[in-house]
C-alpha atoms as a PDB file:
ATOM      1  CA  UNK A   1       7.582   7.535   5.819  1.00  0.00           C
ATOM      2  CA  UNK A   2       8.535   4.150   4.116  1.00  0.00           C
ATOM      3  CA  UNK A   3       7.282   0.619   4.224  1.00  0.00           C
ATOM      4  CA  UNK A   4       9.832  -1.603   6.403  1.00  0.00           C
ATOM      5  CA  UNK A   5      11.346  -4.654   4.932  1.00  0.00           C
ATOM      6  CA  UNK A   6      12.280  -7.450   7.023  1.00  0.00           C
ATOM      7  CA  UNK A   7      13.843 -10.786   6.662  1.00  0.00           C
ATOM      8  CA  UNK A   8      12.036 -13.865   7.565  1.00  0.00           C
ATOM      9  CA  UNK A   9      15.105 -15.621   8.524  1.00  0.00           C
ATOM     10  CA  UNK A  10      15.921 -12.308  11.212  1.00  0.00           C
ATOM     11  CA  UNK A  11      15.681 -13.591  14.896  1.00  0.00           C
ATOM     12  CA  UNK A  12      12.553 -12.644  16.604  1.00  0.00           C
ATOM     13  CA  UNK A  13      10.449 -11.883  13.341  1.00  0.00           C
ATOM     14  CA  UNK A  14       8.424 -14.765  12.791  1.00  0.00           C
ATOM     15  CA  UNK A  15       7.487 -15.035  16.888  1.00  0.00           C
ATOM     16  CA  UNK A  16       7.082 -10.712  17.162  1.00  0.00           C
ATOM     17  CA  UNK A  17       4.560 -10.390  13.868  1.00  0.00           C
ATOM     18  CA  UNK A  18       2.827 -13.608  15.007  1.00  0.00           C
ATOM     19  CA  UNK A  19       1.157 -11.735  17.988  1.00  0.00           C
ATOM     20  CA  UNK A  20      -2.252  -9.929  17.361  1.00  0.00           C
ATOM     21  CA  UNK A  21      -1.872  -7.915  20.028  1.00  0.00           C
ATOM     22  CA  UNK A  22       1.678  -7.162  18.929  1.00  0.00           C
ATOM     23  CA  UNK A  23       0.050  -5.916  15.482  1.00  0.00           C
ATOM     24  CA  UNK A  24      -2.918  -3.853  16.472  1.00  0.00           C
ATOM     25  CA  UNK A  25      -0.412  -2.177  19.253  1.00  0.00           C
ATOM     26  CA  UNK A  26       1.608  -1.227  16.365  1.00  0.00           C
ATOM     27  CA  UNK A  27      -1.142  -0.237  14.440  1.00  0.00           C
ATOM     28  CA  UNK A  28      -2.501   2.039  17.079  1.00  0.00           C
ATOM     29  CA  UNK A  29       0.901   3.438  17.766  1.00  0.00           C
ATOM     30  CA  UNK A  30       1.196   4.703  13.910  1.00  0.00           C
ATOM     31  CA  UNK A  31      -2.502   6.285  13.915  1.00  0.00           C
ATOM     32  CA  UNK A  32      -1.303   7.961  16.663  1.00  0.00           C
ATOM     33  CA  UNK A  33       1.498  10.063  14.555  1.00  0.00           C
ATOM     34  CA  UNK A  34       3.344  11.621  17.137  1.00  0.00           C
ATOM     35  CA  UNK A  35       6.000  10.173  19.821  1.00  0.00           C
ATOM     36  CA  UNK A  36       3.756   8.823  22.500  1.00  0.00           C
ATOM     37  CA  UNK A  37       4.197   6.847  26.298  1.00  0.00           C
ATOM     38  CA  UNK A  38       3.950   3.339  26.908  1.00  0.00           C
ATOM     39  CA  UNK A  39       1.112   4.715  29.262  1.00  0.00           C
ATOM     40  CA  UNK A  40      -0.972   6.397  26.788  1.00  0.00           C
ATOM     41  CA  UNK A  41      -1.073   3.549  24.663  1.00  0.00           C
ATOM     42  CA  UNK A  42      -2.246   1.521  27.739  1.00  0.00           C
ATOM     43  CA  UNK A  43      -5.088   3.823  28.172  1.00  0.00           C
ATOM     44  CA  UNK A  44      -5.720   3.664  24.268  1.00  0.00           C
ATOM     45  CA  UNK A  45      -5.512  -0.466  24.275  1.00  0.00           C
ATOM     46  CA  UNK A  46      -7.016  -0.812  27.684  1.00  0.00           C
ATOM     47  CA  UNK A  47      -4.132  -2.779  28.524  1.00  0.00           C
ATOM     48  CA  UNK A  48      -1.287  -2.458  31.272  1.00  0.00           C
ATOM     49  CA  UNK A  49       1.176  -0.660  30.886  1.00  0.00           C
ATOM     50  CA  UNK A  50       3.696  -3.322  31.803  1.00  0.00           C
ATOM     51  CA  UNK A  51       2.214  -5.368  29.131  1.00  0.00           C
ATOM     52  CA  UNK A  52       2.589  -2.764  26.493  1.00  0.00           C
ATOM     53  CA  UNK A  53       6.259  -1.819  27.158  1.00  0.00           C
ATOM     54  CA  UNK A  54       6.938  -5.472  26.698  1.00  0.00           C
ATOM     55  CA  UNK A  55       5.549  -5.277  23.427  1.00  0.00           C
ATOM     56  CA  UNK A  56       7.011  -2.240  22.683  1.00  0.00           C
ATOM     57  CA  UNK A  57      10.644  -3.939  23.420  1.00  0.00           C
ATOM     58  CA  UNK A  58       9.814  -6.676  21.134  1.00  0.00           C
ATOM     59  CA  UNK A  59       8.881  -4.679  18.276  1.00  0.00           C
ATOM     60  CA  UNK A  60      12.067  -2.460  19.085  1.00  0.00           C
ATOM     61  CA  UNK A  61      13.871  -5.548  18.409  1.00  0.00           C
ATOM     62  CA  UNK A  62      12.795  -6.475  15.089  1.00  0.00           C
ATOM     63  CA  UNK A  63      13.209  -2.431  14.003  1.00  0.00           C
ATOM     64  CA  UNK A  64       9.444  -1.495  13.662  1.00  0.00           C
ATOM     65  CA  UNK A  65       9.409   0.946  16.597  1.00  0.00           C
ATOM     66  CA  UNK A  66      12.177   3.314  17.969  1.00  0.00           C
ATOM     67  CA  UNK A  67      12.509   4.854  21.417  1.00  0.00           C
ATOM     68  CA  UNK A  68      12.881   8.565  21.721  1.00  0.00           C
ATOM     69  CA  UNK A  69      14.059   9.455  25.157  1.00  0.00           C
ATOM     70  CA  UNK A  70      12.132  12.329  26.804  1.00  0.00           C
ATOM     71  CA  UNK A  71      13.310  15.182  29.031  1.00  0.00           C
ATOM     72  CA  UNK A  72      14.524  14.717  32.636  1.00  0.00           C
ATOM     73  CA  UNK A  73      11.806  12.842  34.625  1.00  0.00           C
ATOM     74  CA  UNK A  74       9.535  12.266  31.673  1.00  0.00           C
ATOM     75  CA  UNK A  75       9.237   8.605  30.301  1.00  0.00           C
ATOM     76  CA  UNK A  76      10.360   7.866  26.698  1.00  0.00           C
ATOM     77  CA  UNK A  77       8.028   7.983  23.803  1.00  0.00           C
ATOM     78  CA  UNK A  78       7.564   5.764  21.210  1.00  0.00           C
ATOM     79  CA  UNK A  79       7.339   5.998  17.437  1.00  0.00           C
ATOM     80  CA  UNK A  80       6.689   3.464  14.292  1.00  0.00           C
ATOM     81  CA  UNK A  81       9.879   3.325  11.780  1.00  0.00           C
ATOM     82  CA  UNK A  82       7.388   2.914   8.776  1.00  0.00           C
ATOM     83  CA  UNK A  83       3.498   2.914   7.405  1.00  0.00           C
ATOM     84  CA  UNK A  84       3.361  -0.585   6.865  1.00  0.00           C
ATOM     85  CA  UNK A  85       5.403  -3.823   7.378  1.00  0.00           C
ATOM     86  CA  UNK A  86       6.520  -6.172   4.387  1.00  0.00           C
ATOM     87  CA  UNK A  87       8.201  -9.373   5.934  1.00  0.00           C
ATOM     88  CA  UNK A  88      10.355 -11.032   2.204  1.00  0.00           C
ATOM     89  CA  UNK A  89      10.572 -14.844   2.362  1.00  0.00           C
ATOM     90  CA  UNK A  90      12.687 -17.093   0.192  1.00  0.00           C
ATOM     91  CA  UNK A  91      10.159 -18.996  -2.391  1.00  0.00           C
ATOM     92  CA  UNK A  92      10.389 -22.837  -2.157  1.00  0.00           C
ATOM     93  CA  UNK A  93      13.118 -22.331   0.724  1.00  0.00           C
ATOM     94  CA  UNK A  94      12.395 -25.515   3.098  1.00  0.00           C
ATOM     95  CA  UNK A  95      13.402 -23.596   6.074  1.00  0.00           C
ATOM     96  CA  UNK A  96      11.079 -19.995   5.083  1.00  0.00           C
ATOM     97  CA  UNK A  97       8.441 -22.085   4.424  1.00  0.00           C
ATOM     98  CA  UNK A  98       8.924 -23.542   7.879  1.00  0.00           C
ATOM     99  CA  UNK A  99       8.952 -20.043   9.377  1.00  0.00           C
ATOM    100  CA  UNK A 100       5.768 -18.946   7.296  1.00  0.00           C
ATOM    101  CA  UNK A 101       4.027 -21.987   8.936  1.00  0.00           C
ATOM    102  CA  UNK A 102       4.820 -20.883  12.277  1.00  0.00           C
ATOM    103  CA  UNK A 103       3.367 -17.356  11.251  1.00  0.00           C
ATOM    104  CA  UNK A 104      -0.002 -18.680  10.252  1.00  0.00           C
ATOM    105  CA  UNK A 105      -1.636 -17.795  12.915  1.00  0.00           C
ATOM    106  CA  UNK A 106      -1.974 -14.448  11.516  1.00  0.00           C
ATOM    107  CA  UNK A 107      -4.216 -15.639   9.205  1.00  0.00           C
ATOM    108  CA  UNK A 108      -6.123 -18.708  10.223  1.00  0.00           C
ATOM    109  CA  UNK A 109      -9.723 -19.581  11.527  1.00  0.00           C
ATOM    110  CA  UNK A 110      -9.251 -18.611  15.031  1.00  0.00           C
ATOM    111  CA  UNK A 111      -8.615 -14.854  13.568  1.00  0.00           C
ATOM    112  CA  UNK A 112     -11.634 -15.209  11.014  1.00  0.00           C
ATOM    113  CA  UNK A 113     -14.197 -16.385  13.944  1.00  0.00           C
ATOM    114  CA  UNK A 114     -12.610 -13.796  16.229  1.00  0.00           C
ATOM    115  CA  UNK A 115     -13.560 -11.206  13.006  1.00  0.00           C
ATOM    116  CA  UNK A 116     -16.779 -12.847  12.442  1.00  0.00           C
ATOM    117  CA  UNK A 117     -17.806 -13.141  16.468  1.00  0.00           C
ATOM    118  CA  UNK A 118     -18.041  -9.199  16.058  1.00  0.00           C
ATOM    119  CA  UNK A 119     -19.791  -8.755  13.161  1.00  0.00           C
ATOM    120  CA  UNK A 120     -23.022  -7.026  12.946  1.00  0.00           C
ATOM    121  CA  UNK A 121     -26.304  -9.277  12.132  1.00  0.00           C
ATOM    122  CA  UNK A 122     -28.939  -8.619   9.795  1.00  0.00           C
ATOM    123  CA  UNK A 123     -30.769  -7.182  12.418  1.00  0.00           C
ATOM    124  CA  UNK A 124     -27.670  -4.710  13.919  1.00  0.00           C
ATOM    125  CA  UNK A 125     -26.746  -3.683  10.569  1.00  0.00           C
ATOM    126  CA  UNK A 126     -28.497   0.140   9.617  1.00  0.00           C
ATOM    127  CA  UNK A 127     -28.780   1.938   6.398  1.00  0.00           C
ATOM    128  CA  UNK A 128     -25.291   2.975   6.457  1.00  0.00           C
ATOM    129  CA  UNK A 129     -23.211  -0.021   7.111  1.00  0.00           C
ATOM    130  CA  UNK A 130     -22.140  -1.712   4.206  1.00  0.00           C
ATOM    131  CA  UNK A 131     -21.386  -5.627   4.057  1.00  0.00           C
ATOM    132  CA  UNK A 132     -19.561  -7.004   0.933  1.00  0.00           C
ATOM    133  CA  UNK A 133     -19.160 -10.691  -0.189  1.00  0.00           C
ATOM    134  CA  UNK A 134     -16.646 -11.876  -2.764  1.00  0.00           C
ATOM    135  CA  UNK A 135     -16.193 -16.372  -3.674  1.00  0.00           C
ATOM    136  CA  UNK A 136     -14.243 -16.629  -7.138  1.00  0.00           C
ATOM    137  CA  UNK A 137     -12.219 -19.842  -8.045  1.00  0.00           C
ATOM    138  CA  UNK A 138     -10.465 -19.215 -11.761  1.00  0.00           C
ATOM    139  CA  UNK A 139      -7.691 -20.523 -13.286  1.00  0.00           C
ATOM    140  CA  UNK A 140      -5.041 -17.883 -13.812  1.00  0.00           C
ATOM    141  CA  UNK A 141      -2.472 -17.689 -16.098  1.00  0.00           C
ATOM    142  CA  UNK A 142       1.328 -15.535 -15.417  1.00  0.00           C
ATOM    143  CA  UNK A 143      -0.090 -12.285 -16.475  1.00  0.00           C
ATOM    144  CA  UNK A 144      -3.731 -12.553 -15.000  1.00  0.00           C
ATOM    145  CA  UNK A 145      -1.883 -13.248 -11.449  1.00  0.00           C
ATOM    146  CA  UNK A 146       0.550 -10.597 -11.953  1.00  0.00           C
ATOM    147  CA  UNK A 147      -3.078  -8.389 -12.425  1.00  0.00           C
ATOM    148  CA  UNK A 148      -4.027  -9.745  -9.514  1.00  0.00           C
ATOM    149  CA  UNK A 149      -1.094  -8.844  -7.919  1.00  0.00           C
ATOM    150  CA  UNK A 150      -1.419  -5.388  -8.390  1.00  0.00           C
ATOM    151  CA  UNK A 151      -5.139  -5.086  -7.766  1.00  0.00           C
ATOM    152  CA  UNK A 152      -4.106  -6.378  -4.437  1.00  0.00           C
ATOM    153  CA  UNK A 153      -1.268  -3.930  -3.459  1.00  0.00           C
ATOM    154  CA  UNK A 154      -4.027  -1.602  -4.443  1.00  0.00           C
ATOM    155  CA  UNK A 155      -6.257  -3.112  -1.831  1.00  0.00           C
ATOM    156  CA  UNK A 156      -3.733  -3.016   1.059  1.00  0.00           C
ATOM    157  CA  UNK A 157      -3.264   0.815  -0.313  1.00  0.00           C
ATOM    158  CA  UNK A 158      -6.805   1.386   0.586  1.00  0.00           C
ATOM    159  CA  UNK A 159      -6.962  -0.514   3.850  1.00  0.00           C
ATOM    160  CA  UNK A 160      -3.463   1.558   5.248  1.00  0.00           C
ATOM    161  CA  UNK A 161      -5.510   4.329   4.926  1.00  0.00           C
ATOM    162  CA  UNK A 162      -9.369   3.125   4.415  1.00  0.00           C
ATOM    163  CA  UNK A 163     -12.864  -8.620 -10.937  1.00  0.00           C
ATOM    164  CA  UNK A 164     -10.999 -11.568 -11.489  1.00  0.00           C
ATOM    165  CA  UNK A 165     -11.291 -12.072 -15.491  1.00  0.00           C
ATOM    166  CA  UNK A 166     -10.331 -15.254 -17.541  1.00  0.00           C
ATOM    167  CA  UNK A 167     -11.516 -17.884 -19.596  1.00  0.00           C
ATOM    168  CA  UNK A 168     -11.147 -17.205 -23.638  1.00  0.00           C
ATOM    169  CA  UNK A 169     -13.835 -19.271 -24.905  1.00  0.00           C
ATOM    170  CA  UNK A 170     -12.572 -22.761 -26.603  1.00  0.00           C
ATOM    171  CA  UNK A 171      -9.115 -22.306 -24.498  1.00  0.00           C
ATOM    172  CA  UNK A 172     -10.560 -25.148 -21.477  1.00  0.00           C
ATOM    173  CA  UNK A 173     -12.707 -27.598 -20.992  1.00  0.00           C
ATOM    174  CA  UNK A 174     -15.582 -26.794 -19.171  1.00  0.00           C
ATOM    175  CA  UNK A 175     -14.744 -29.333 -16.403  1.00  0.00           C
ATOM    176  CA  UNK A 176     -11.104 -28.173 -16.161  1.00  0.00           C
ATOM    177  CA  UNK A 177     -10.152 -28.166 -12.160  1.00  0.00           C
ATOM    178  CA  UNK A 178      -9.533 -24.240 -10.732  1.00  0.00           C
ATOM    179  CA  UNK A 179      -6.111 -23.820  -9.939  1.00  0.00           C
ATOM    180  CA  UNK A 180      -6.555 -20.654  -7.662  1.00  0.00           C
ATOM    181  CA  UNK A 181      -9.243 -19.634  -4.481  1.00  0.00           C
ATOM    182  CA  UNK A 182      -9.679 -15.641  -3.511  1.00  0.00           C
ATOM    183  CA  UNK A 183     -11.956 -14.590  -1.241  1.00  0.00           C
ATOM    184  CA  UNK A 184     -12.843 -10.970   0.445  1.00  0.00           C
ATOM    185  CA  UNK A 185     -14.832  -9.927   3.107  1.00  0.00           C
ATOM    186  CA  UNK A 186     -16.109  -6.413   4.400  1.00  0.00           C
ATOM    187  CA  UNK A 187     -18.615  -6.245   7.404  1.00  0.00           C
ATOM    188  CA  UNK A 188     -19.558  -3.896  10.234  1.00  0.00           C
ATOM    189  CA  UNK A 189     -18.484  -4.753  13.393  1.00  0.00           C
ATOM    190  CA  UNK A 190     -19.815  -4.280  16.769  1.00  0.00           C
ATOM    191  CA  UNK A 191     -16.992  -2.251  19.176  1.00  0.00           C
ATOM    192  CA  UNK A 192     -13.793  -4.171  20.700  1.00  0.00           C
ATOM    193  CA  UNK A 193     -12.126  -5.023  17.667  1.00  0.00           C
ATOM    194  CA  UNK A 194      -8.492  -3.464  16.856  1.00  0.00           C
ATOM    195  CA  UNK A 195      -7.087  -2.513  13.009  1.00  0.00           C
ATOM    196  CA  UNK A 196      -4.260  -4.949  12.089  1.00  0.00           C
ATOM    197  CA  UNK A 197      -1.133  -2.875  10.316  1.00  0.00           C
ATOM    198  CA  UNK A 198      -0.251  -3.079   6.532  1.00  0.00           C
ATOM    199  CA  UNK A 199       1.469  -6.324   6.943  1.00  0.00           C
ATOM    200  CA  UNK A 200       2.231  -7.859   3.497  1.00  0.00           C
ATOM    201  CA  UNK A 201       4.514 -11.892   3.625  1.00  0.00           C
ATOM    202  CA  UNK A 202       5.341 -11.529   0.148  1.00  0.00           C
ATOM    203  CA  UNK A 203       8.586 -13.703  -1.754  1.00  0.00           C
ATOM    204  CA  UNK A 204      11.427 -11.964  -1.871  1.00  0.00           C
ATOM    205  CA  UNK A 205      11.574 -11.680  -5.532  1.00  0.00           C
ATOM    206  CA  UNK A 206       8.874  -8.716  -5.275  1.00  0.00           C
ATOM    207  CA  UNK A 207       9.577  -7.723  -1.854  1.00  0.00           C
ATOM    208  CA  UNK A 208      11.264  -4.584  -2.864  1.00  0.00           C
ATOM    209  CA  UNK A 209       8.683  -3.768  -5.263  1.00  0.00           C
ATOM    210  CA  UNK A 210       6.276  -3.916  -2.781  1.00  0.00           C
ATOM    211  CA  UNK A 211       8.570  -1.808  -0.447  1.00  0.00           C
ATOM    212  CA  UNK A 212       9.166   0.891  -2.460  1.00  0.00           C
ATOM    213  CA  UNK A 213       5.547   1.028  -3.468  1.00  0.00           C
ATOM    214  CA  UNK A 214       6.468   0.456  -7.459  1.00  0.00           C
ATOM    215  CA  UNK A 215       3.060  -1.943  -7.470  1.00  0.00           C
ATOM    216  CA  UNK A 216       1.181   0.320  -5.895  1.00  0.00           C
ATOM    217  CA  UNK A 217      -0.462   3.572  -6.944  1.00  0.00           C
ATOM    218  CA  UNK A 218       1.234   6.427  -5.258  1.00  0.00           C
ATOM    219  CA  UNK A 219      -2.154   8.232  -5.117  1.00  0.00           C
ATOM    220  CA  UNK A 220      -4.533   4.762  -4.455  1.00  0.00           C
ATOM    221  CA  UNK A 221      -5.289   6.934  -1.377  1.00  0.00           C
ATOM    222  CA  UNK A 222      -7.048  10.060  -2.817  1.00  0.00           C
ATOM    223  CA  UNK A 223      -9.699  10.691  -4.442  1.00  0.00           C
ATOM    224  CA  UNK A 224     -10.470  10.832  -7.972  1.00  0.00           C
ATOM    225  CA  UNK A 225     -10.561  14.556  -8.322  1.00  0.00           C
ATOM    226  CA  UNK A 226      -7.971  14.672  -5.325  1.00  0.00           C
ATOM    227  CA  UNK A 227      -5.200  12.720  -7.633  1.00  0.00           C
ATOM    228  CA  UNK A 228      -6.544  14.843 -10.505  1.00  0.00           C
ATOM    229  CA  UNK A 229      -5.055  18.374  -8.855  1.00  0.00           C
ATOM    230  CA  UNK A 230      -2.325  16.497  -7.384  1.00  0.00           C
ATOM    231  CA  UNK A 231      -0.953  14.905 -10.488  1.00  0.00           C
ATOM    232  CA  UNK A 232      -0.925  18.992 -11.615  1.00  0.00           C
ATOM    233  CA  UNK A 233       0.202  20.449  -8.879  1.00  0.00           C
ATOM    234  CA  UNK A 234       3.072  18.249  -9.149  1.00  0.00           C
ATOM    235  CA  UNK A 235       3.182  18.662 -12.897  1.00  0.00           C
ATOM    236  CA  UNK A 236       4.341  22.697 -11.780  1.00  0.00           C
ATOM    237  CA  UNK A 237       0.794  23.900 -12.380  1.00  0.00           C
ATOM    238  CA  UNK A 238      -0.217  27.414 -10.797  1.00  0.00           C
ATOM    239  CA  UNK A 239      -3.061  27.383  -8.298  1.00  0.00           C
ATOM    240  CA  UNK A 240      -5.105  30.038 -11.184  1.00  0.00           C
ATOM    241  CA  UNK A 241      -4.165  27.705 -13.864  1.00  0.00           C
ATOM    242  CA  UNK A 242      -5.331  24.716 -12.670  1.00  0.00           C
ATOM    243  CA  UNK A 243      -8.802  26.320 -11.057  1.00  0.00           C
ATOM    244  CA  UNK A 244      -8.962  27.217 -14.974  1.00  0.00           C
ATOM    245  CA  UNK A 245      -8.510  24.426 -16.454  1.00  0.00           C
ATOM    246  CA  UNK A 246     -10.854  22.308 -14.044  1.00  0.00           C
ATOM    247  CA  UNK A 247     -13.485  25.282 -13.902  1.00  0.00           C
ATOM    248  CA  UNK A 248     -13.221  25.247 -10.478  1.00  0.00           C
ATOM    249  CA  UNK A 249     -12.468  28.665  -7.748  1.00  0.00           C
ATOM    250  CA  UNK A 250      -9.048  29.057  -6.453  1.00  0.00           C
ATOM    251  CA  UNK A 251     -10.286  28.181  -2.736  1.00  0.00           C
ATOM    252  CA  UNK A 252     -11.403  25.068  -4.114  1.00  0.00           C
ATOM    253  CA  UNK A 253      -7.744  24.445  -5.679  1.00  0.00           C
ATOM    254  CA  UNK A 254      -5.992  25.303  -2.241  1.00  0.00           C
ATOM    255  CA  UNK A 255      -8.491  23.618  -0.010  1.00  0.00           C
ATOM    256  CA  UNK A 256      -8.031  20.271  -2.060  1.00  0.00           C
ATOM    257  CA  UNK A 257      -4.404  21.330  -1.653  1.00  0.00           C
ATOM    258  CA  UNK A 258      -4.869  21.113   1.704  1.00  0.00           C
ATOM    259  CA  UNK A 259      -6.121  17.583   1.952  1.00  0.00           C
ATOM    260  CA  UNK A 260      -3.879  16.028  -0.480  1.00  0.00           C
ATOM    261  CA  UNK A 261      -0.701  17.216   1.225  1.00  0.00           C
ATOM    262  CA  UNK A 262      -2.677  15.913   4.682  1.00  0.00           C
ATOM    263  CA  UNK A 263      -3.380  12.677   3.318  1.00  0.00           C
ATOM    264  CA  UNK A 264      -0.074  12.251   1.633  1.00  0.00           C
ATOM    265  CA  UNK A 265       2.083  13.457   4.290  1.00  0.00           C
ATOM    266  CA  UNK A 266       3.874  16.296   2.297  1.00  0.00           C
ATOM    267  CA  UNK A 267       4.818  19.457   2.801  1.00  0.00           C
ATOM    268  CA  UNK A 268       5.763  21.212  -0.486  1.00  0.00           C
ATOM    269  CA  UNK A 269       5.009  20.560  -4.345  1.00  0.00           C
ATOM    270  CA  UNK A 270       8.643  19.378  -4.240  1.00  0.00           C
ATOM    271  CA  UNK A 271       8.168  16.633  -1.942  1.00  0.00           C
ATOM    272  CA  UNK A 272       4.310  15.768  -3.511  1.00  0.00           C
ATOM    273  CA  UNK A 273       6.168  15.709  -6.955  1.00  0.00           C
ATOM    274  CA  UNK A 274       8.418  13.009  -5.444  1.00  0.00           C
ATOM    275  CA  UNK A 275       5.642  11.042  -4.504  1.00  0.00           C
ATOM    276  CA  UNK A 276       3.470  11.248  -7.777  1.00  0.00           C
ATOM    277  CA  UNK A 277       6.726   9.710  -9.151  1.00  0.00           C
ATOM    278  CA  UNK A 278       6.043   6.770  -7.227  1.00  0.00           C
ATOM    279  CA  UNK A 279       9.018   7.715  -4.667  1.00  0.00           C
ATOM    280  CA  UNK A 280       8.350   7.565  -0.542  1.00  0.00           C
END
């Protein structure tokens, strides 16, 4: 399934993908991976079902979510048109930027404290919850941000499914402003808090880049020896062959077969060769 592209400028878009609950409904609607009723959702979101089938309409509106009709006397079901969202704006456009403005809300404080409201404390957190911490202000030049770039495609990758380098010594004065802030967060959180969708607000000048994944690393979801067999298997590499060559049993081969054709949605080398290529 492919990333959906949407215009900025479309009616509805900025005011639908503004919503948090909008989002995570969304969200849990794709995990879900089947056609599904307005009232299971409800039960899922512990929301009404009233409430959901008006968010369901809106995101029908904007194209993110289609309804299937169901046999006689059954309600329709529900499925997401894509893995992730990419909403294209038009860079220095007075009236995008405009629109983006009205979308902050997305990303502001009141999310963050929402975020950090939940998050374990020192004392909650056990052995296996992991916390991460990340503060970097750099000055970039066109290729480092372009690195950047693609290190964070990479990121949203990971997230869909589950350093910053410069300074060339004599190049800047030490007391040179930063021209750039990043920062990243990872924390364990306490129940109640819904996944937000792959949602990427992104110019439009590497929208479609971003849509058709060429940024991204087709396998970003796998594992290292997972992308290994899969890059061969698509390569036209026999199951014996490639247990061979990696000194590993033929089960092994076909159960990592298994999970890479799970986690990548395919059915047949033909289709996983497709997607090694970088193709949806």
């Amino acid at each position: 399934m492919s990333t959906v592209v949407l215009d900025i400028r479309t009616s509805g878009v900025p005011e639908c993908l503004a919503s948090i609950s909008r989002l995570t409904l969304w969200e849990c609607l794709r995990r879900f991976g089947r056609p599904t009723e307005a009232r299971e959702l409800a039960t899922a979101m512990g929301r009404p079902t009233t409430e959901i089938q008006a968010d369901l309409d809106a995101l029908r509106n904007i194209g993110v979510v289609e309804r299937r009709p169901a046999g006689r006397g059954r309600p329709s079901q529900w499925i997401v048109t894509g893995d992730g969202i990419v909403v294209k704006y038009r860079v220095n456009d007075p009236q995008d930027e405009s629109r983006l403005e009205r979308m902050g809300r997305l990303f502001d404080e009141r999310r963050r404290k929402e975020i950090r409201a939940a998050a374990k404390t020192d004392r909650d957190r056990g052995p296996t919850d992991f916390m991460y911490q990340s503060l970097h202000a750099a000055r970039f030049d066109a290729d480092d941000i372009r690195e950047l770039f693609d290190l964070l495609q990479k990121v949203e990758s990971f997230f869909h499914r589950v350093n910053l380098k410069h300074g060339k010594a004599g190049e800047a004065a030490a007391t040179e402003d930063c021209n750039y802030h990043a920062s990243f967060d990872v924390a364990a959180l306490r129940p109640g808090v819904r996944a937000l969708p792959s949602l990427q607000i992104v110019g439009d000048h590497v929208a479609d880049d971003v849509a058709s994944g060429g940024l991204v690393d087709p396998l970003a979801n796998l594992t290292a020896r997972e992308a290994e067999i899969a890059r061969l298997m698509a390569a036209g590499r026999s199951r014996p062959r490639i247990a061979e060559d990696l000194k590993i049993t033929e089960n092994t081969v076909r159960e990592f077969g298994r999970r890479i054709y799970r986690k990548l949605g395919v059915k047949s080398r033909v289709e996983l060769a497709t997607r090694v290529r970088g193709g949806s």
